[in-house]
N, C-alpha and C. Protein backbone atom coordinates (compact mmCIF):
# COMPACT_ATOMS: atom_id res chain seq x y z
N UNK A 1 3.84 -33.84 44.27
CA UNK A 1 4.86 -34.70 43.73
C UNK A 1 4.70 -36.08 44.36
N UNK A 2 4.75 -37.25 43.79
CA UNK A 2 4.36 -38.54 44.09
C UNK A 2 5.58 -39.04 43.52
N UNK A 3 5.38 -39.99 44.74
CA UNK A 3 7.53 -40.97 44.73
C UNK A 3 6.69 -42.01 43.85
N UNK A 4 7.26 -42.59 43.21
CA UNK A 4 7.41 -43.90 42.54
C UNK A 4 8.62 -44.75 42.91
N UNK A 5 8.93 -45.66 42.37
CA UNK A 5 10.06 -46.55 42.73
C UNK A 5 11.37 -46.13 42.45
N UNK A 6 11.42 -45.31 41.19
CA UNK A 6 12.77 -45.12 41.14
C UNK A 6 13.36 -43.80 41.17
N UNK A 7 12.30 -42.85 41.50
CA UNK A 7 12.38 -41.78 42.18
C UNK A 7 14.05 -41.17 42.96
N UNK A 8 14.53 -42.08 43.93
CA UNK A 8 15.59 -41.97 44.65
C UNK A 8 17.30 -42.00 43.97
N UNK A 9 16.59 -43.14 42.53
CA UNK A 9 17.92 -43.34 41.92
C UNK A 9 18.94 -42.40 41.48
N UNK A 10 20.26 -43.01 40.95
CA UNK A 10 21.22 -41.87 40.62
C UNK A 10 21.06 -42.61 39.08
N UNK A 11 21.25 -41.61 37.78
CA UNK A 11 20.67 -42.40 36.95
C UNK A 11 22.45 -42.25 36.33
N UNK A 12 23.55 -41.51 36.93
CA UNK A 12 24.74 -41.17 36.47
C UNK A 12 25.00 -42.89 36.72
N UNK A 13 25.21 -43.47 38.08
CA UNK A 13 25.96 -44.69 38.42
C UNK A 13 24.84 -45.57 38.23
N UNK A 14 25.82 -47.00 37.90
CA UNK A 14 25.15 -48.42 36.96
C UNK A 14 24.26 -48.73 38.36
N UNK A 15 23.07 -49.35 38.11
CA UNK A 15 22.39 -50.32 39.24
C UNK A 15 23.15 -51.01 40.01
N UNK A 16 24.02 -51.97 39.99
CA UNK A 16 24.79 -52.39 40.76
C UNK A 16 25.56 -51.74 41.43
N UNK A 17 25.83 -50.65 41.70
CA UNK A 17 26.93 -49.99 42.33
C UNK A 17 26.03 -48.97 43.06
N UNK A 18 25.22 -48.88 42.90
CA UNK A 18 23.58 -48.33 43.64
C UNK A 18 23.61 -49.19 44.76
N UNK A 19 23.39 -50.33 44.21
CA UNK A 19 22.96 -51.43 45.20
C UNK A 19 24.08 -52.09 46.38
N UNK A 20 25.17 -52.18 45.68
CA UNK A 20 26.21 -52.02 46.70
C UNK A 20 26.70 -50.82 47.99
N UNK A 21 26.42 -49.95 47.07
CA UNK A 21 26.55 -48.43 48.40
C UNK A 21 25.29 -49.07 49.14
N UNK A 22 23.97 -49.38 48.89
CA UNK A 22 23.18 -49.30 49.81
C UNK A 22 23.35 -50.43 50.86
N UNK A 23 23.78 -51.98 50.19
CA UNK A 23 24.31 -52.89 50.97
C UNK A 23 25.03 -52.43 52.11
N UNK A 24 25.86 -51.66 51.98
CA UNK A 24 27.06 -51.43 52.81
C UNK A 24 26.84 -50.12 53.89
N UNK A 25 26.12 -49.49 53.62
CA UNK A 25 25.04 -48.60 54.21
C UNK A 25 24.51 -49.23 55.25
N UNK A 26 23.61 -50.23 54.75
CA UNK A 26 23.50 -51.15 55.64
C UNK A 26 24.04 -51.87 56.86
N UNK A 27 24.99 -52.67 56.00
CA UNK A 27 25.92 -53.38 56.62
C UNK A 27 27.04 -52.14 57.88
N UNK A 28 27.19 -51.50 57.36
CA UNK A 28 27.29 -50.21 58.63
C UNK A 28 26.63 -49.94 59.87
N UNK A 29 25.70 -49.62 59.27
CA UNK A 29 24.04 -49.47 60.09
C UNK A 29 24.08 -50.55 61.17
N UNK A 30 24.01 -51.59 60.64
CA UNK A 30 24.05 -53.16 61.21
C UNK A 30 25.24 -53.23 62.51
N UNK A 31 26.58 -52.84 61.94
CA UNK A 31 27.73 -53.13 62.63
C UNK A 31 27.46 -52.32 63.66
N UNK A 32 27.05 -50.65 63.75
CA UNK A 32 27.41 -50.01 64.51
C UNK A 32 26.07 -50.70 65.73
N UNK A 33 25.09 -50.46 65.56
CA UNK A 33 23.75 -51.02 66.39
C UNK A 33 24.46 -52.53 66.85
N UNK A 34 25.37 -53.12 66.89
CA UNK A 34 25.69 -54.17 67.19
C UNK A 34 27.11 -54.18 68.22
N UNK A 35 27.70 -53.29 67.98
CA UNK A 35 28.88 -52.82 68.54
C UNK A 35 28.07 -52.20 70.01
N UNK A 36 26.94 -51.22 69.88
CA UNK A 36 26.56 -50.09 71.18
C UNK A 36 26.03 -51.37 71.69
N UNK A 37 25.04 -52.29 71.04
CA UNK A 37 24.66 -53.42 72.24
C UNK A 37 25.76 -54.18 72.82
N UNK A 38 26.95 -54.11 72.28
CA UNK A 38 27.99 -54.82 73.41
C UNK A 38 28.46 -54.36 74.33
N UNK A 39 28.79 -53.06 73.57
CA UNK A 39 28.76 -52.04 75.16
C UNK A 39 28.21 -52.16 76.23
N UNK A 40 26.72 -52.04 75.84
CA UNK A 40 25.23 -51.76 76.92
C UNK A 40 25.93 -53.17 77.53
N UNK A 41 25.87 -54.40 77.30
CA UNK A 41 25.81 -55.57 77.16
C UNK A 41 27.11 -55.75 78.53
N UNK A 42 28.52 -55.03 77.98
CA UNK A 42 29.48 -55.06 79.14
C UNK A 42 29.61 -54.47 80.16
N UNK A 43 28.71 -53.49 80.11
CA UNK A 43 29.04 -52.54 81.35
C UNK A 43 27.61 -52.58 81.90
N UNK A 44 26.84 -53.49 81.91
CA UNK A 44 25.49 -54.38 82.23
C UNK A 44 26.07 -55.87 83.56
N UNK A 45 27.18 -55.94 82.65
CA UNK A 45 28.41 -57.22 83.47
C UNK A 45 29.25 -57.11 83.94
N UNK A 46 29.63 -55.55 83.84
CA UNK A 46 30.03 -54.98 84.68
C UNK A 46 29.47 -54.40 86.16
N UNK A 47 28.55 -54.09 86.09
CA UNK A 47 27.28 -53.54 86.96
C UNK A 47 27.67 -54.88 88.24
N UNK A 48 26.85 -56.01 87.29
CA UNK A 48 26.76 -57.21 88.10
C UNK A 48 28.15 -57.87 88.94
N UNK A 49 29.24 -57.85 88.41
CA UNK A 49 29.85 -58.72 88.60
C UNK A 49 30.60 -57.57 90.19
N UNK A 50 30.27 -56.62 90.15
CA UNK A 50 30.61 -55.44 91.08
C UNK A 50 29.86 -56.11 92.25
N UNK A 51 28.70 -56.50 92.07
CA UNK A 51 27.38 -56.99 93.28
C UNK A 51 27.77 -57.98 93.74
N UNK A 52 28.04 -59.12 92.77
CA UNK A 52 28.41 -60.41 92.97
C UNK A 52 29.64 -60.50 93.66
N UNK A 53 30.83 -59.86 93.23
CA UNK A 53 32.27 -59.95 93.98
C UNK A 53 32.47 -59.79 95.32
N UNK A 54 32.97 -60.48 95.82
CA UNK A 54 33.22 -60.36 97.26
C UNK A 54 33.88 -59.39 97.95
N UNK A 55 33.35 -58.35 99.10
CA UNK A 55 33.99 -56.84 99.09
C UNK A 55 35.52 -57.41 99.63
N UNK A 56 36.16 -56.42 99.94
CA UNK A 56 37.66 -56.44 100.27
C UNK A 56 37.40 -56.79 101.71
N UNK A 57 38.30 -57.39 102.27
CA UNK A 57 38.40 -57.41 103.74
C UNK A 57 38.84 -55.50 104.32
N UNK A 58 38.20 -55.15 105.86
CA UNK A 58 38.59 -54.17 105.83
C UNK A 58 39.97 -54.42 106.72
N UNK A 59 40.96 -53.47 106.75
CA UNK A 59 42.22 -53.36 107.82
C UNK A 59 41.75 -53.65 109.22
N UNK A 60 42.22 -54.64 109.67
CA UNK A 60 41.99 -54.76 111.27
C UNK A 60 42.98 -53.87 111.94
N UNK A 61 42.64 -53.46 113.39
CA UNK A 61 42.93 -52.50 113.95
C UNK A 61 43.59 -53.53 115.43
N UNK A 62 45.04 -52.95 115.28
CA UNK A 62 45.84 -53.18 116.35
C UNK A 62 44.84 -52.90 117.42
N UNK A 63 45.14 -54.70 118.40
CA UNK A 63 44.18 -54.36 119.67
C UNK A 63 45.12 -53.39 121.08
N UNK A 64 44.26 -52.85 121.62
CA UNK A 64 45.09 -52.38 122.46
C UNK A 64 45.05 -53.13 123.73
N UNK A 65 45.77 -52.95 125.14
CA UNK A 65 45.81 -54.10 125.83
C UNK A 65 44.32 -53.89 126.84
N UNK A 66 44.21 -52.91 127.16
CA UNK A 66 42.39 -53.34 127.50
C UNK A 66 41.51 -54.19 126.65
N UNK A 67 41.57 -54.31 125.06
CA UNK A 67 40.93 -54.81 124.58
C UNK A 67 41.12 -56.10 125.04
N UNK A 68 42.52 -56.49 124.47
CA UNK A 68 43.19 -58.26 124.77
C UNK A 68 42.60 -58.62 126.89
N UNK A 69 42.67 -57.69 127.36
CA UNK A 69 41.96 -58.36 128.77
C UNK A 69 41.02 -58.32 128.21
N UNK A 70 40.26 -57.88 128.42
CA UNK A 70 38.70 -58.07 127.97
C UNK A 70 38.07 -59.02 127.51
N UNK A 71 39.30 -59.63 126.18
CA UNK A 71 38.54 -60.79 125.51
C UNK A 71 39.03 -62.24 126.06
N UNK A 72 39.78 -61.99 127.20
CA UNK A 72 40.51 -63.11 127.76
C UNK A 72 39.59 -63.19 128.99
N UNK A 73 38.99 -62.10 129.48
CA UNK A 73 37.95 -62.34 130.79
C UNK A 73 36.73 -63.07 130.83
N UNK A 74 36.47 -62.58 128.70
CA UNK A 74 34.88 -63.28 128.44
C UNK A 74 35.08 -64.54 127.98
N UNK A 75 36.55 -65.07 127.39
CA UNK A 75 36.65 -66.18 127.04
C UNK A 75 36.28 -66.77 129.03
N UNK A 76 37.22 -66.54 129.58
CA UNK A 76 37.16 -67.72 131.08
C UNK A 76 35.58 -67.55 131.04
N UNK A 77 35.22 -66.64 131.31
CA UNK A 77 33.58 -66.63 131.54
C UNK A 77 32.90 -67.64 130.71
N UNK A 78 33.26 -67.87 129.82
CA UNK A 78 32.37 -68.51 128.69
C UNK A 78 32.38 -69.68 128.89
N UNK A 79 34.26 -70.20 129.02
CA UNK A 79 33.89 -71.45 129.35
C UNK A 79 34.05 -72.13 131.13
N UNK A 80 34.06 -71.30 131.73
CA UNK A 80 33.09 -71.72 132.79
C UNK A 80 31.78 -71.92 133.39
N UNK A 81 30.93 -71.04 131.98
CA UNK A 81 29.64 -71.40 131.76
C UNK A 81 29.36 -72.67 131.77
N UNK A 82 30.15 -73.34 130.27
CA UNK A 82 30.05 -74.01 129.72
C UNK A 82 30.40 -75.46 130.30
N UNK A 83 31.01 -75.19 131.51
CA UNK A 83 31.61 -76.24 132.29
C UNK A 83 30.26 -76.40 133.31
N UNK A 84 29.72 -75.90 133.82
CA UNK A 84 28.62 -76.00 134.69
C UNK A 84 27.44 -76.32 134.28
N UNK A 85 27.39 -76.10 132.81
CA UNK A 85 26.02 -76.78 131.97
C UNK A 85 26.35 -78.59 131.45
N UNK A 86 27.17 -78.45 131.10
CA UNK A 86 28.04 -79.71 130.81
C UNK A 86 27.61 -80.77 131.84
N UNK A 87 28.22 -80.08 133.39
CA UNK A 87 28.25 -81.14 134.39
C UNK A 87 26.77 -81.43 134.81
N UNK A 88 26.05 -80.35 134.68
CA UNK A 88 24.36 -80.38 134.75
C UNK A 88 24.03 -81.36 133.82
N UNK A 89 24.18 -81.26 132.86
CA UNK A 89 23.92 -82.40 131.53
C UNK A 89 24.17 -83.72 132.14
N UNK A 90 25.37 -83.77 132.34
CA UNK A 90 25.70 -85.25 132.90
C UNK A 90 25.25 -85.81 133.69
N UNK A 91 24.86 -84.96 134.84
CA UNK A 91 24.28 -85.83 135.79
C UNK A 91 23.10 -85.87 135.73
N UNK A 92 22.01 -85.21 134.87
CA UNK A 92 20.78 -85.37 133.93
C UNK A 92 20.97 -87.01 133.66
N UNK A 93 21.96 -87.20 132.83
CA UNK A 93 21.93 -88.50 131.85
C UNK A 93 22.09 -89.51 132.67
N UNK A 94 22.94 -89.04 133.69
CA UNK A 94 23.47 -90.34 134.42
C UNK A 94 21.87 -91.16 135.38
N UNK A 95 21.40 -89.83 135.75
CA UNK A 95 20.26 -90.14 136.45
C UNK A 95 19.25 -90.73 135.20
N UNK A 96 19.08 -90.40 134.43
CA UNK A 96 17.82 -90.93 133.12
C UNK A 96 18.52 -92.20 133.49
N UNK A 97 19.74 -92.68 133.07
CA UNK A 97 20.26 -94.42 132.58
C UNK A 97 19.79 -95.09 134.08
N UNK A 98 19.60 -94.55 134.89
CA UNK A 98 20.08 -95.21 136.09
C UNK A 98 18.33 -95.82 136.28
N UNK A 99 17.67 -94.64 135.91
CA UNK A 99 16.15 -94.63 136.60
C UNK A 99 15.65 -95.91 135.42
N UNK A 100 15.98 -95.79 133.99
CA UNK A 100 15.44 -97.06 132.61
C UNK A 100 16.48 -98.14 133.29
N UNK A 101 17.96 -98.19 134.05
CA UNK A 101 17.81 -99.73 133.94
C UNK A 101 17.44 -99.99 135.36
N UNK A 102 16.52 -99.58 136.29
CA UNK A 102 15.91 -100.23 137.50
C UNK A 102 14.74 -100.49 136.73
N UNK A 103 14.19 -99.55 135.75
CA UNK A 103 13.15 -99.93 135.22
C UNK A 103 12.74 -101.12 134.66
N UNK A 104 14.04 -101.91 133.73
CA UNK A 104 14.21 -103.01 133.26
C UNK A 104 14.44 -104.16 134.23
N UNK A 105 15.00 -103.66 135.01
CA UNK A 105 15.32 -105.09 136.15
C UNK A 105 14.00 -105.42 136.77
N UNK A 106 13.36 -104.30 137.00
CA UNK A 106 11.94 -105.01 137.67
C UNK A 106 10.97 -105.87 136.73
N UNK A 107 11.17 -105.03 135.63
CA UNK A 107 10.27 -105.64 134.17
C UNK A 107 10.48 -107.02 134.27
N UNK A 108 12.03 -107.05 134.14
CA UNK A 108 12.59 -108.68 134.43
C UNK A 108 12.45 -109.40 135.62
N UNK A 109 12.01 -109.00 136.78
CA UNK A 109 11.57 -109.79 137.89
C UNK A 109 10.23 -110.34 137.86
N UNK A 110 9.18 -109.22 137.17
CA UNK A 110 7.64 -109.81 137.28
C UNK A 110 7.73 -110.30 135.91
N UNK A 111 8.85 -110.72 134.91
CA UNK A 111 8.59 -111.49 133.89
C UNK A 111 8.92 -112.93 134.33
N UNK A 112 9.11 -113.02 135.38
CA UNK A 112 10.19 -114.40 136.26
C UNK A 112 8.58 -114.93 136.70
N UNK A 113 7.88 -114.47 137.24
CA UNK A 113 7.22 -114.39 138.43
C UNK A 113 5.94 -115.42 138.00
């Protein structure tokens, strides 16, 4: 048996009304394949926007009072570090300025000379 073209037809209903069921057949076909890609499409942006969002903060935990010493011992520590590097620094600098302007004053004596 060999199809030809009009093989498929209904020969009861007019051509046009053939052609409309199949339009709309279509146009079905069409809608639904268009609908599942929005799906795929939202819960694709959904996926992402899960990655992207910033997590929750977690519950901080009442300190107990060993903790609060503790962080009050490393604070003094810290900045009494920080006080002894400081004063090291300074008197670094003070000595650099001191040693460039004898340097200059002599420059300026054998520029006299």
């Amino acid at each position: 048996m060999s199809l030809t073209l009009g093989d498929k037809m209904d020969d009861d209903k007019p051509v046009l009304e053939q052609m409309a069921d199949a339009m709309s057949a279509v146009a079905t076909t069409t809608t639904e394949a268009a609908k599942t890609a929005v799906k795929k499409v939202r819960k694709a942006a959904k996926k992402v926007a899960k990655k992207v969002a910033p997590k929750k903060a977690k519950k901080t935990k009442k300190k107990t009072k060993t903790q609060t010493k503790k962080q009050t011992k490393k604070a003094a520590k810290k900045s009494a570090k920080s006080g002894k590097k400081s004063s090291k620094k300074t008197t670094k600098k003070v000595a650099k300025k001191a040693a460039k302007k004898a340097a200059k004053k002599t420059k300026k004596k054998k520029a006299k000379r």
